[in-house]
N, C-alpha and C. Protein backbone atom coordinates (compact mmCIF):
# COMPACT_ATOMS: atom_id res chain seq x y z
N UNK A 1 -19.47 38.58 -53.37
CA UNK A 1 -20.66 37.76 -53.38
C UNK A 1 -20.32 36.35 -52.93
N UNK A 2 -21.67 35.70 -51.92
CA UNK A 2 -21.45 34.13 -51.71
C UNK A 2 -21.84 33.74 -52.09
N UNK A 3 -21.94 32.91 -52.48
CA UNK A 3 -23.31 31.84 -52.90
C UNK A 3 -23.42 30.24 -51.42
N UNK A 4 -24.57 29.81 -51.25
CA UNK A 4 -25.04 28.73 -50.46
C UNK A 4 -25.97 27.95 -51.52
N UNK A 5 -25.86 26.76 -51.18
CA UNK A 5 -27.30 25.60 -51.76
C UNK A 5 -27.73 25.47 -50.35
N UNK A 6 -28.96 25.51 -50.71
CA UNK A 6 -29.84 25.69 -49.66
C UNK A 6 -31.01 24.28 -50.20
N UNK A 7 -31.20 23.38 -49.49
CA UNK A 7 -32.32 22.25 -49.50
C UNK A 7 -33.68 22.76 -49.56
N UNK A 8 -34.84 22.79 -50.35
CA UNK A 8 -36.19 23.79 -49.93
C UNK A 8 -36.41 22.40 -48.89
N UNK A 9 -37.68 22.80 -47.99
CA UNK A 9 -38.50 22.09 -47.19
C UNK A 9 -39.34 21.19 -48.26
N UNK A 10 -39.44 20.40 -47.90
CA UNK A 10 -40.89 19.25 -48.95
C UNK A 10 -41.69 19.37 -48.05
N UNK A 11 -43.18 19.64 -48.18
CA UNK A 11 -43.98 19.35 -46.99
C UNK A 11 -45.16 17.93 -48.04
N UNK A 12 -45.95 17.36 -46.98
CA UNK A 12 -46.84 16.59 -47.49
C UNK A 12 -48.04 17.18 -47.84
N UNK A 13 -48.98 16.71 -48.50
CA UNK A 13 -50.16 17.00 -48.96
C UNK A 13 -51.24 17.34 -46.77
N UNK A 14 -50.76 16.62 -46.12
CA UNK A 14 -51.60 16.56 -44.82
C UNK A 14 -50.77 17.72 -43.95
N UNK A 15 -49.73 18.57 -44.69
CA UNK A 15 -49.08 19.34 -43.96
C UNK A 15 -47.74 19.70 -43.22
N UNK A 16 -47.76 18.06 -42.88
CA UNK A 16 -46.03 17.84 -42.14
C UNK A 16 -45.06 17.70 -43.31
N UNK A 17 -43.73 18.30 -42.50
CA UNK A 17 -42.51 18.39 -43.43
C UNK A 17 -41.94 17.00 -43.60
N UNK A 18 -41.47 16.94 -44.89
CA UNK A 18 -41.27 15.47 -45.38
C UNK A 18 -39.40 15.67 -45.07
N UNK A 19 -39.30 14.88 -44.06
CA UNK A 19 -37.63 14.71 -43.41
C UNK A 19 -36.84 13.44 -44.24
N UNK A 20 -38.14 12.47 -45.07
CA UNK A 20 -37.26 11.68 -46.07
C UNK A 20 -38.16 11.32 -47.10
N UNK A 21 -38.10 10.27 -48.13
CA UNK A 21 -39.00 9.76 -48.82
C UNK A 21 -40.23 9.50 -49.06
N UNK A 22 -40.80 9.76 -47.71
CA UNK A 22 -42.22 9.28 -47.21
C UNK A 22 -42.46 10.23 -46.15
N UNK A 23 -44.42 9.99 -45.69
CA UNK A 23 -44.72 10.79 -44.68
C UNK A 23 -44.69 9.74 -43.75
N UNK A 24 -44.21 10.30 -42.54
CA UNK A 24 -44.49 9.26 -41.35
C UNK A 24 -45.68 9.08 -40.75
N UNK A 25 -46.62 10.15 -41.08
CA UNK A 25 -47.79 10.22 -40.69
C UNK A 25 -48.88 9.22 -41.28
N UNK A 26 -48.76 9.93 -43.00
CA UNK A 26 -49.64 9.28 -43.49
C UNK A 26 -48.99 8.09 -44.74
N UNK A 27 -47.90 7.57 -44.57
CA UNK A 27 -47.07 7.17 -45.72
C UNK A 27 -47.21 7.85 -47.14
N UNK A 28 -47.51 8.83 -47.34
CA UNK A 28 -47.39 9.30 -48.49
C UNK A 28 -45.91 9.62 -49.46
N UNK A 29 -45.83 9.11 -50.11
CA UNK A 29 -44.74 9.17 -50.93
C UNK A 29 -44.28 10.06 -52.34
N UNK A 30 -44.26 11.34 -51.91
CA UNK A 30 -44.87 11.68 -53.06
C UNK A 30 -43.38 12.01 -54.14
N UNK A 31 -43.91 12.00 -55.87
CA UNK A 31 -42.57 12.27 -56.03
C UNK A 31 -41.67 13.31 -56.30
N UNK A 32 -40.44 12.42 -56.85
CA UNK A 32 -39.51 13.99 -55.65
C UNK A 32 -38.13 13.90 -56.64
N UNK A 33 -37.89 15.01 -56.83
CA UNK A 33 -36.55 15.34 -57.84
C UNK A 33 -35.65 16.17 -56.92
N UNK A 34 -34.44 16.07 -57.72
CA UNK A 34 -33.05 16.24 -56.65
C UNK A 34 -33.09 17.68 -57.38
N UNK A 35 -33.01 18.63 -56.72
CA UNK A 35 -32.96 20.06 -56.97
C UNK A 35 -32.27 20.86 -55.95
N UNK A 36 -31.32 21.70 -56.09
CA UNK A 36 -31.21 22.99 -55.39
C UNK A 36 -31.07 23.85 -55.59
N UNK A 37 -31.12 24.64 -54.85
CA UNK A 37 -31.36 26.55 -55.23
C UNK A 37 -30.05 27.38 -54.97
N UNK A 38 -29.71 28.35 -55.36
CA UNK A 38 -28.30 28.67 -54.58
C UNK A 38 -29.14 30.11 -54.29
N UNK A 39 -28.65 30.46 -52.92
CA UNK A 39 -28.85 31.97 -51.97
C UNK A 39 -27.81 32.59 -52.30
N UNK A 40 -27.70 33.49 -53.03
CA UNK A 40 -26.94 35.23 -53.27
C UNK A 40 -26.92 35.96 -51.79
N UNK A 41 -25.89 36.78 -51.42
CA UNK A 41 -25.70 37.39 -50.65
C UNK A 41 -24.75 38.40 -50.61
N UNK A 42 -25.02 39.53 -50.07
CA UNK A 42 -23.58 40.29 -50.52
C UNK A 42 -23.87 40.80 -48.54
N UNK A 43 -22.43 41.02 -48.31
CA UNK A 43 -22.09 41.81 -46.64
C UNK A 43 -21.75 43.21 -46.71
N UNK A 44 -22.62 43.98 -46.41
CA UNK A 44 -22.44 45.41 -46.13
C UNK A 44 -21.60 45.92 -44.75
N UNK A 45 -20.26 45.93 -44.59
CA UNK A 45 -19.61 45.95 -43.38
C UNK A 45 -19.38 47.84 -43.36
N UNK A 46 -19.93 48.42 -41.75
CA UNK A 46 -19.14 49.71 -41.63
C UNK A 46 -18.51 49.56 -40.41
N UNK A 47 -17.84 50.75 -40.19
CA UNK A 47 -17.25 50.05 -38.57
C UNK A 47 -18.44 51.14 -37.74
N UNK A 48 -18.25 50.53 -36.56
CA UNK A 48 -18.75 51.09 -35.58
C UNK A 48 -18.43 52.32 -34.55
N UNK A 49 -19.33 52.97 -34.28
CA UNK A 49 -18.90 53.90 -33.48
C UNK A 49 -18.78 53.40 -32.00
N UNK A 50 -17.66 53.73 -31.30
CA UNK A 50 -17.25 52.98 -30.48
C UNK A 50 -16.94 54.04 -29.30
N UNK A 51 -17.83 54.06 -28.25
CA UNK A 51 -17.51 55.43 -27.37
C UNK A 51 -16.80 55.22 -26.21
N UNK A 52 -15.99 55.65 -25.69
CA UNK A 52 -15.37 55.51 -24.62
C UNK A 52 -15.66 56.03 -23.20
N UNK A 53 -15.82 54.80 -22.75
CA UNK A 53 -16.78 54.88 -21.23
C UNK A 53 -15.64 55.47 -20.36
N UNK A 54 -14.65 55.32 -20.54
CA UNK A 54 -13.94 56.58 -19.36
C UNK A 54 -13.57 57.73 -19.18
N UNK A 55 -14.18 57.90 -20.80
CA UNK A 55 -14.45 59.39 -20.89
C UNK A 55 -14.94 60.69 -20.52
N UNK A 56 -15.83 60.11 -19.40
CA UNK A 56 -16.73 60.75 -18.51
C UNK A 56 -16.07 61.53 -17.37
N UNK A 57 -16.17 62.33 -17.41
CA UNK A 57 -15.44 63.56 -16.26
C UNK A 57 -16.31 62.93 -14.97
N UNK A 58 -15.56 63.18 -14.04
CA UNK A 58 -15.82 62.78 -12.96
C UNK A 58 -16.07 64.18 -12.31
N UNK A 59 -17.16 64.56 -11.53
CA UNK A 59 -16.84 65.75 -10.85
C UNK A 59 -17.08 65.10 -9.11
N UNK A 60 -15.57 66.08 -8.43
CA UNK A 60 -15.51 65.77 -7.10
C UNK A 60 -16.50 66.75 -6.37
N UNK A 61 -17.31 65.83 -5.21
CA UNK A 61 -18.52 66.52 -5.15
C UNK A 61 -18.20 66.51 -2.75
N UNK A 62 -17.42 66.46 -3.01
CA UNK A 62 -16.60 66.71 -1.46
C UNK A 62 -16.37 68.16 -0.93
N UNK A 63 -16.44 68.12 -0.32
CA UNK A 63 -16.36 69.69 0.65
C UNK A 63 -14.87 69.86 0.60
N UNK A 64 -14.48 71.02 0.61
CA UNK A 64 -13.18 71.62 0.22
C UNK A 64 -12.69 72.43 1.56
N UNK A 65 -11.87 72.41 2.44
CA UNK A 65 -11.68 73.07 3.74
C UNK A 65 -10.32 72.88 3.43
N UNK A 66 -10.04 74.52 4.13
CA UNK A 66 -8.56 74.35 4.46
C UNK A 66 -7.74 73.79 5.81
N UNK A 67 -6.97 73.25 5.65
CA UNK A 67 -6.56 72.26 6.47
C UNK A 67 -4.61 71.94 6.17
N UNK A 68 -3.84 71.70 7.54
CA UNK A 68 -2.48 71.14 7.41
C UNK A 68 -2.42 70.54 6.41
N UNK A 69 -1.26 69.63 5.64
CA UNK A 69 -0.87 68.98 4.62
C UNK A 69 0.26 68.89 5.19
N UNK A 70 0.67 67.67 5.26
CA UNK A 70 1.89 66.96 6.11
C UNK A 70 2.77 66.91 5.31
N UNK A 71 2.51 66.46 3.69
CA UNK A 71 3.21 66.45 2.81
C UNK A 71 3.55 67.71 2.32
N UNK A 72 3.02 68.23 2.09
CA UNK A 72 3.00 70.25 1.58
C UNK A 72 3.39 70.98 2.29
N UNK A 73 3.89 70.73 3.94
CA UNK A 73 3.87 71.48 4.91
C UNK A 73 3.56 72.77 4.68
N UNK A 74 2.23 73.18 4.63
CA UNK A 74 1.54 74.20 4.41
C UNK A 74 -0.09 74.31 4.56
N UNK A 75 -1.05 75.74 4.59
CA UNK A 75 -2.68 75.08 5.19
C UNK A 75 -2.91 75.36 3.33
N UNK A 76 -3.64 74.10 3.01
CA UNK A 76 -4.08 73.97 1.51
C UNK A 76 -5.64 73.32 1.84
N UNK A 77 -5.72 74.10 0.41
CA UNK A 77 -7.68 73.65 0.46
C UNK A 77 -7.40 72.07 0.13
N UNK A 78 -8.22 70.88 1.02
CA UNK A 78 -8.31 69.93 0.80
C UNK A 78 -9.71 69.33 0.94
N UNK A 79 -9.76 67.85 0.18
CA UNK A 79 -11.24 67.61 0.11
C UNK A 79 -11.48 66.66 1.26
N UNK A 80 -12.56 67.06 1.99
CA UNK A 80 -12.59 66.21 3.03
C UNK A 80 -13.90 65.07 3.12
N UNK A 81 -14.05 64.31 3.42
CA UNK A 81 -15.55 63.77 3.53
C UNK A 81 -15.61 62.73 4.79
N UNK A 82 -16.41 62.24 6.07
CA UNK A 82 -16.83 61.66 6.95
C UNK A 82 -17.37 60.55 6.95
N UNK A 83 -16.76 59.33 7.64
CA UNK A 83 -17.84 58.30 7.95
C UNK A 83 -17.49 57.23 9.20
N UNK A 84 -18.62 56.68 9.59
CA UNK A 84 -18.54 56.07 10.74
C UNK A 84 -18.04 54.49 10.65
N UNK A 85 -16.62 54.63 10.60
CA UNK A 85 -15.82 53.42 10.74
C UNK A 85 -15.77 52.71 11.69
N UNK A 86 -16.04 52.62 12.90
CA UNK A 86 -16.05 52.42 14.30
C UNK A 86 -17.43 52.46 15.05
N UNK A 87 -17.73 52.10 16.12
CA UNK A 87 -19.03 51.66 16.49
C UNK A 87 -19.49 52.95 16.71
N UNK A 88 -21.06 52.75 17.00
CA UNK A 88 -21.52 54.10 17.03
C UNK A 88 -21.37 54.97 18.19
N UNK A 89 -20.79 54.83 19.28
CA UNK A 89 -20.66 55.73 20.39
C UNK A 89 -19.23 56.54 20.40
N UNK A 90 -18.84 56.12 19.03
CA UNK A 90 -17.11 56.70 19.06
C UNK A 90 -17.60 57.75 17.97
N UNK A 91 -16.84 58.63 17.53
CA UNK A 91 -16.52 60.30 16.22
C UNK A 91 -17.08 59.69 15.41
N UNK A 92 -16.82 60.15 14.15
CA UNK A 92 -16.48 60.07 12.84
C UNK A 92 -15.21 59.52 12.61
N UNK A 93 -14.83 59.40 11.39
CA UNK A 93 -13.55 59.03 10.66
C UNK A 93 -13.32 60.07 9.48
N UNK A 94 -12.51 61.48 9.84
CA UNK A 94 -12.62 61.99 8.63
C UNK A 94 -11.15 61.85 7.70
N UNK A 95 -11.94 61.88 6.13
CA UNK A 95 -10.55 61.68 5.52
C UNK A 95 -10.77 62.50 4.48
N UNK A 96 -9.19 63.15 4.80
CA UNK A 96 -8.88 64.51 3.69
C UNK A 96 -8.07 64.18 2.76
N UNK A 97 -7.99 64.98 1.38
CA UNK A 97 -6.86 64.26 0.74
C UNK A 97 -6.62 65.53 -0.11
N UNK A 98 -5.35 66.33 -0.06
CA UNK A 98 -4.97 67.33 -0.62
C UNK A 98 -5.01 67.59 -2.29
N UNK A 99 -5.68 68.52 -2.01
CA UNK A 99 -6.55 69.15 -3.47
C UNK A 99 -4.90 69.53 -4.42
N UNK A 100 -3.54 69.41 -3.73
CA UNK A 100 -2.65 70.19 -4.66
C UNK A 100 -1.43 68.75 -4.74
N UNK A 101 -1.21 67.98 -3.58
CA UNK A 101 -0.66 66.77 -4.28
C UNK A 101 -0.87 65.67 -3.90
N UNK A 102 -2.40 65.85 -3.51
CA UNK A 102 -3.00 64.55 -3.46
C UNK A 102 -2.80 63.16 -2.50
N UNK A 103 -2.08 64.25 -1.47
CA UNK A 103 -1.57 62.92 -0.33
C UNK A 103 -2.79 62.44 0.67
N UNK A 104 -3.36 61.55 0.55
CA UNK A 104 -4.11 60.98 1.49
C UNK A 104 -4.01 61.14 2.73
N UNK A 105 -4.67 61.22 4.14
CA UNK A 105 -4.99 60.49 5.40
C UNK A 105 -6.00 60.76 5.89
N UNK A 106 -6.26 60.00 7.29
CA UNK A 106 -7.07 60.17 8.14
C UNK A 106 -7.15 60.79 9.47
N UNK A 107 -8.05 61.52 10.10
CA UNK A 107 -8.43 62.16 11.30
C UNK A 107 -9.52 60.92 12.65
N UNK A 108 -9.48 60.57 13.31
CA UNK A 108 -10.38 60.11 13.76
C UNK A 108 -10.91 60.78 15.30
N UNK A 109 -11.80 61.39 15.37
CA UNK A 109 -12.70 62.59 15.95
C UNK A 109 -12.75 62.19 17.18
């Protein structure tokens, strides 16, 4: 448990909060005893569930063709996918990358 003293608000009889001895509005003075209150509190702590964002399976969504492997020297299914790296009157740019050890490169058409 905490405890706080907490100041209440004074307001005036015309409404506004009294910030000292008097109203600024209407000089009202009204009177006034030194009092405070103490606020109880207790903290309910749990922990949080905390999920892990890289947890997410990725699924490879690339076309699978068999093809050389320079590294594998062998024809292995690899994932291939296309795009136009170069201006538009030239191929494609395709790039495969072996589904078994993953060695990267490029073809350009």
């Amino acid at each position: 448990m905490s405890a706080m003293l907490m100041n209440p608000l004074v307001f005036c009889g015309c409404g506004n909060i009294l910030e000292s001895a008097s109203c600024a509005i209407c000089s009202v003075a009204p009177p006034t005893e030194t009092q405070s209150s103490v606020c109880k509190f207790q903290m309910n702590t749990q922990p949080l569930e905390v999920y892990d964002a890289f947890a997410i399976k990725v699924v490879d969504t690339r076309a699978l063709v068999n093809t050389f492997c320079d590294k594998c020297w062998k024809e292995t299914p690899c994932y291939s996918d296309s795009k136009q790296t170069r201006s538009a009157d030239e191929g494609l740019t395709m790039f495969y990358t072996c589904s078994i050890c993953k060695h990267n490169w490029l073809e350009y058409s």
